[in-house]
Structure formats: structure tokens, C-alpha cells
Protein backbone atom coordinates (compact mmCIF):
# COMPACT_ATOMS: atom_id res chain seq x y z
CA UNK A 1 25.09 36.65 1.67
CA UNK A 2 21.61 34.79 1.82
CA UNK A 3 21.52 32.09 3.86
CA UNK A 4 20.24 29.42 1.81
CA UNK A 5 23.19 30.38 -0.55
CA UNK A 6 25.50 29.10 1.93
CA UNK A 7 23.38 25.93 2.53
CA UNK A 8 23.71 25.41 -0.97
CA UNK A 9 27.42 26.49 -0.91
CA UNK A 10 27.93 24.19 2.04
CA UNK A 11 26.41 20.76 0.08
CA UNK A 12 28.48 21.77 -2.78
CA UNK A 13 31.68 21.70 -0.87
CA UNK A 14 31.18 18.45 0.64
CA UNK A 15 31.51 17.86 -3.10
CA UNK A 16 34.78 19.76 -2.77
CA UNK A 17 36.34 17.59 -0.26
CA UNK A 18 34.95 14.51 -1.68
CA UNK A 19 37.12 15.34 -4.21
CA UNK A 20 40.38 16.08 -2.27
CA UNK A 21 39.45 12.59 -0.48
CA UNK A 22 39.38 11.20 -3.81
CA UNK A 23 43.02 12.49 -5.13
CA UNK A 24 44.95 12.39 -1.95
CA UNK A 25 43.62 8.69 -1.61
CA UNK A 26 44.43 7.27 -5.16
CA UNK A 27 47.76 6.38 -3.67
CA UNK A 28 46.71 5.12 -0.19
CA UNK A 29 46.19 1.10 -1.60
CA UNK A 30 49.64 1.45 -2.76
CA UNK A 31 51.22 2.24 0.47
CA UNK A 32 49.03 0.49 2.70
CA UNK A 33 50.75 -2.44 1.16
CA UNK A 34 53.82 -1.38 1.44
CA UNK A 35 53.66 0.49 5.03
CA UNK A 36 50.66 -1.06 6.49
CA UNK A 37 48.42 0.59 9.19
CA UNK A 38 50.51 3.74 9.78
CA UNK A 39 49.44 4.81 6.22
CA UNK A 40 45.95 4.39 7.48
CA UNK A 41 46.55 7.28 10.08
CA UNK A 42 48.78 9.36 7.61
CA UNK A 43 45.81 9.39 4.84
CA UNK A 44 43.20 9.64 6.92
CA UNK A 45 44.23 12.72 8.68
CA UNK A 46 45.14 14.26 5.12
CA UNK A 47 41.97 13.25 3.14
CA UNK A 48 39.66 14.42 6.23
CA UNK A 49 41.77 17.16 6.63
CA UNK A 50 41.54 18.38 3.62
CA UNK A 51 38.02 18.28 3.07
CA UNK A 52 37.51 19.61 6.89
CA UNK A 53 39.79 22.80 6.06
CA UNK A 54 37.77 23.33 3.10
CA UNK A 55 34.94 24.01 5.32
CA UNK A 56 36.85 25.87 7.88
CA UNK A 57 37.85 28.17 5.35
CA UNK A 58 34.65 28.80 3.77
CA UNK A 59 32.63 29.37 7.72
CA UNK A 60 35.73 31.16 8.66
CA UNK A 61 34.91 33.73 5.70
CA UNK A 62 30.99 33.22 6.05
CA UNK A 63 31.25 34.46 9.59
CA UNK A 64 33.22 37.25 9.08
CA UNK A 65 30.86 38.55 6.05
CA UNK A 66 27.85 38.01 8.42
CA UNK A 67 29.04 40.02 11.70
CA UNK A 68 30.11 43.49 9.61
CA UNK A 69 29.68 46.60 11.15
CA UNK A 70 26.71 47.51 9.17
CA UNK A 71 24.75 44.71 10.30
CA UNK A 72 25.32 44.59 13.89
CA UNK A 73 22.18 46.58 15.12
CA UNK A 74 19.67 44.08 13.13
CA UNK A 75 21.36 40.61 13.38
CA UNK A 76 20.09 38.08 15.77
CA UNK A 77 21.63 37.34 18.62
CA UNK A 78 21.51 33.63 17.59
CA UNK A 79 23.28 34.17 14.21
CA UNK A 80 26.79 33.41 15.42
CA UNK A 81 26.33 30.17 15.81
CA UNK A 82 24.73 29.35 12.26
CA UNK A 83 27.79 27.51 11.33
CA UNK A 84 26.19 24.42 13.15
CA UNK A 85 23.59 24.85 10.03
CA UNK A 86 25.85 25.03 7.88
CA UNK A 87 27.71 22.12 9.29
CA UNK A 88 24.60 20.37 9.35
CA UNK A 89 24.31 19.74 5.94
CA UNK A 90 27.33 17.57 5.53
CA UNK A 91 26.97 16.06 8.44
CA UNK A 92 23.09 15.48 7.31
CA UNK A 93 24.69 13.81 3.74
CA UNK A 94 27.01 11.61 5.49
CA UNK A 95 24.33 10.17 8.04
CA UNK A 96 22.09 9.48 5.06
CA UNK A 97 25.22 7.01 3.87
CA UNK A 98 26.03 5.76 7.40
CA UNK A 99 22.01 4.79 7.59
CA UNK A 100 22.50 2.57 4.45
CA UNK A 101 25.63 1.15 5.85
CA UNK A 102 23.76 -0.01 9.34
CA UNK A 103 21.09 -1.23 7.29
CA UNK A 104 23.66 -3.19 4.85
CA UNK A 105 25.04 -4.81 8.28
CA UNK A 106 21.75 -5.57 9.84
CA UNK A 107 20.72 -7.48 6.72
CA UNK A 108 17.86 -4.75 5.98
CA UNK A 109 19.61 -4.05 2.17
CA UNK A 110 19.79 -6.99 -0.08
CA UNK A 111 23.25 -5.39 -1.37
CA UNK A 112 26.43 -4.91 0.46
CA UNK A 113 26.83 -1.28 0.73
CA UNK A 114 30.00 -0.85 2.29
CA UNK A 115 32.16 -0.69 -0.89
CA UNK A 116 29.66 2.06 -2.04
CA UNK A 117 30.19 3.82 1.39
CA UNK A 118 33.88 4.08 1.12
CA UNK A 119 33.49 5.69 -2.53
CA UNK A 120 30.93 8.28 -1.70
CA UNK A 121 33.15 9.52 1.53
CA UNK A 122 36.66 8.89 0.29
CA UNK A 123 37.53 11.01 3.14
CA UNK A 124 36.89 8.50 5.65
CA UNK A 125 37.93 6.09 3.71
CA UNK A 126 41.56 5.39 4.85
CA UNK A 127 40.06 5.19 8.48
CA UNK A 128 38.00 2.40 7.61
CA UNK A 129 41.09 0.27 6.68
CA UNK A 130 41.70 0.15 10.45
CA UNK A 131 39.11 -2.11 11.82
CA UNK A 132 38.15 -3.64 7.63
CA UNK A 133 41.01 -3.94 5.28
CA UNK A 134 40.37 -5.08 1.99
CA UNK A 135 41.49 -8.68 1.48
CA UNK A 136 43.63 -10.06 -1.19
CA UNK A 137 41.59 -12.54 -3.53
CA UNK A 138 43.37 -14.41 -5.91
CA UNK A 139 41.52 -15.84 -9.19
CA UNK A 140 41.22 -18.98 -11.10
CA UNK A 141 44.36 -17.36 -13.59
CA UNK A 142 46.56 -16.68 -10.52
CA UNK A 143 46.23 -13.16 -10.50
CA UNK A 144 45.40 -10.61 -7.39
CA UNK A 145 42.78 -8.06 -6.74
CA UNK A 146 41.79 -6.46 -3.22
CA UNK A 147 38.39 -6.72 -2.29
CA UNK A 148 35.98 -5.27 0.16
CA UNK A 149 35.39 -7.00 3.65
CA UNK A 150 31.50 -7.13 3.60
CA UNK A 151 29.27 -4.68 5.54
CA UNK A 152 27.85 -8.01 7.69
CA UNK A 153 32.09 -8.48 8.99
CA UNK A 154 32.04 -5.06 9.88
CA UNK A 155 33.22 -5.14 13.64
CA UNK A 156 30.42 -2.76 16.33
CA UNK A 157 33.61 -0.67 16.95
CA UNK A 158 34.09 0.03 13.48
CA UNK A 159 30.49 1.11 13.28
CA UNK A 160 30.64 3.28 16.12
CA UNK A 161 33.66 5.30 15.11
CA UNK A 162 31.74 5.53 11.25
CA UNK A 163 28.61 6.50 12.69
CA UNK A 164 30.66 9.29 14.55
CA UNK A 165 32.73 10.51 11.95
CA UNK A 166 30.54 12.91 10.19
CA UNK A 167 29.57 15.15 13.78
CA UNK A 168 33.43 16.55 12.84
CA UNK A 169 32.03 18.53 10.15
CA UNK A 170 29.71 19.87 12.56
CA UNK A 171 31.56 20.52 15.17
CA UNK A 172 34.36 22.44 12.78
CA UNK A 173 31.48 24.44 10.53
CA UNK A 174 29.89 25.16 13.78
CA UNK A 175 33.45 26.83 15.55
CA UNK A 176 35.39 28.34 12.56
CA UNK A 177 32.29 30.25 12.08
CA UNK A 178 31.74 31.57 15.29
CA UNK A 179 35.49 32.28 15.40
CA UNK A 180 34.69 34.19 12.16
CA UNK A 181 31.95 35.90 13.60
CA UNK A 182 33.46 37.06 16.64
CA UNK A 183 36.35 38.03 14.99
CA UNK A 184 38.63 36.10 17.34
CA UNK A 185 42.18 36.66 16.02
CA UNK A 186 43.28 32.78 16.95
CA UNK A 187 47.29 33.30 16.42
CA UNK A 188 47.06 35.80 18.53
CA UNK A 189 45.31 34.03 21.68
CA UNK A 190 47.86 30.70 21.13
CA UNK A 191 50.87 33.17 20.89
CA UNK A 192 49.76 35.17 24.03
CA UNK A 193 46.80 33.77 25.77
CA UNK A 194 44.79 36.42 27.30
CA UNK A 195 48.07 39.22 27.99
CA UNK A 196 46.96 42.75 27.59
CA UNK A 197 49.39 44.99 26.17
């Protein structure tokens, strides 16, 4: 497999776990009413989970396809740790959003861009209800609606741990492919370490 076919393949399945992000966190408003910060952790483990094990799976395979027997004597010594490429590019697309978001804070963007962040990474989203819940507004009619805490109210912790969050795709792109390259059998070293038969 080409290598610019699994950049491409690797931008396409950020779409991929956007997705996941976006299903498994249609219910999260729900229960963070009902439940309250725990649900934060729950979600936010299972919609960046989700969209991290799609990548894991797809480097995991990458690797493997890359280090075959056939292509050992003419592969780069280098080559095993392309997955940090390949990690690069979601990591790349998210930094491009956590850019506008620092600018939205600073007061650079005449728009508030932090509802827009939280749609085009629902993966993160649930995190971000940590350190900026939505608030409950209530209209001239009575009735309820949950809004977004602006980007300016955003808390320099909060912004930290955003600006952080993407290096995860890296860092998991980067080591399921290597692990896939190597041909590390993982169950085997947590079920018996280093023991020779």
C-alpha cells in the first residue's frame, strides 16, 4: 500500500470517528442532566475511544502490510515508525480547530467558535463539559434550552487540556503501528512478560 493512500485513508477516518463521537454522544446531554460530571468521564472515554481504536486498528493492519517478508531487504530502516505520519494528520486537523478556538478566546475571531469546536470533534466533546458546561437559558415563553459557555469564559486549564487532546492520536497511530510492524504479539507480552518457553 502507497503511502499517500494511507494519508488519505488516515484523514478519512478521522471522519470515521467523528462519526462514532457523533452517535455515542447524542445521548450524553441527556445524562449529564441526570448523572452529572461522571457522565462526562463515561462519554468521553467512549467517544475518544472509539474514534482512537478506529485508528489503532487501521495502523495496527498498516504496519503489518508494510513489514512483510518480501519487503524486508528494501524498506527503510525509518519506516516503522511512519505511524507518527499517519497520526499526524489527525492530529494536524484537530490543531487547525484548536487554533480557531485560541483565537475565538483571545478576541482575534469576531465569532465565538467554541460551539463550532465541540461539533467538528464530537469526540472531545464530553471532556469539554468538565471545565464549560452548557448553561440552562430560559426564554421570554418559559421554556429551556442549553447553551454554549462562550470561548472568552473558557478557563486556561480548559485550554491546555484541549490544546493537548489531539497529540493522543499521535501518540496511538504512531505505537499501534510500530507494534504492527514489529509484529509484537501484545497478549502475549501482558500474559507472560518476557518468559521464554
Amino acid at each position: 500500500m502507497k503511502k499517500s493512500t494511507l494519508l488519505i485513508k488516515s484523514a478519512l477516518y478521522l471522519v470515521a470517528g467523528w462519526l462514532a463521537g457523533f452517535f455515542i454522544s447524542m445521548f450524553f446531554p441527556m445524562c449529564y442532566q441526570k448523572f452529572g460530571t461522571v457522565m462526562c468521564f463515561l462519554f468521553g472515554f467512549c467517544s475518544l475511544g472509539a474514534a482512537l481504536c478506529i485508528y489503532a486498528d487501521f495502523c495496527l493492519k498498516a504496519g503489518a502490510k508494510m513489514n512483510t517478508r518480501s519487503r524486508r531487504d528494501v524498506m527503510p530502516e525509518n519506516e516503522k515508525h511512519f505511524g507518527a505520519v499517519i497520526g499526524a494528520v489527525p492530529t494536524g486537523i484537530n490543531y487547525v480547530f484548536v487554533i480557531l478556538l485560541w483565537l475565538s478566546k483571545l478576541g482575534a475571531l469576531k465569532f465565538d467558535f467554541f460551539p463550532w469546536y465541540k461539533t467538528l470533534t464530537f469526540y472531545f466533546m464530553p471532556f469539554t463539559y468538565i471545565f464549560a458546561p452548557n448553561t440552562l437559558v430560559y426564554d421570554e415563553t418559559g421554556r429551556s434550552f442549553s447553551q454554549s459557555v462562550p470561548a472568552s469564559e473558557l478557563s486556561w486549564l480548559g485550554m491546555i487540556i484541549i490544546t493537548l487532546l489531539p497529540l493522543l492520536f499521535l501518540l496511538v497511530c504512531w505505537a499501534t503501528f510500530y507494534i504492527g510492524h514489529e509484529h509484537i504479539d501484545v497478549k502475549s507480552k501482558i500474559l507472560y512478560g518476557n518468559k521464554k518457553d
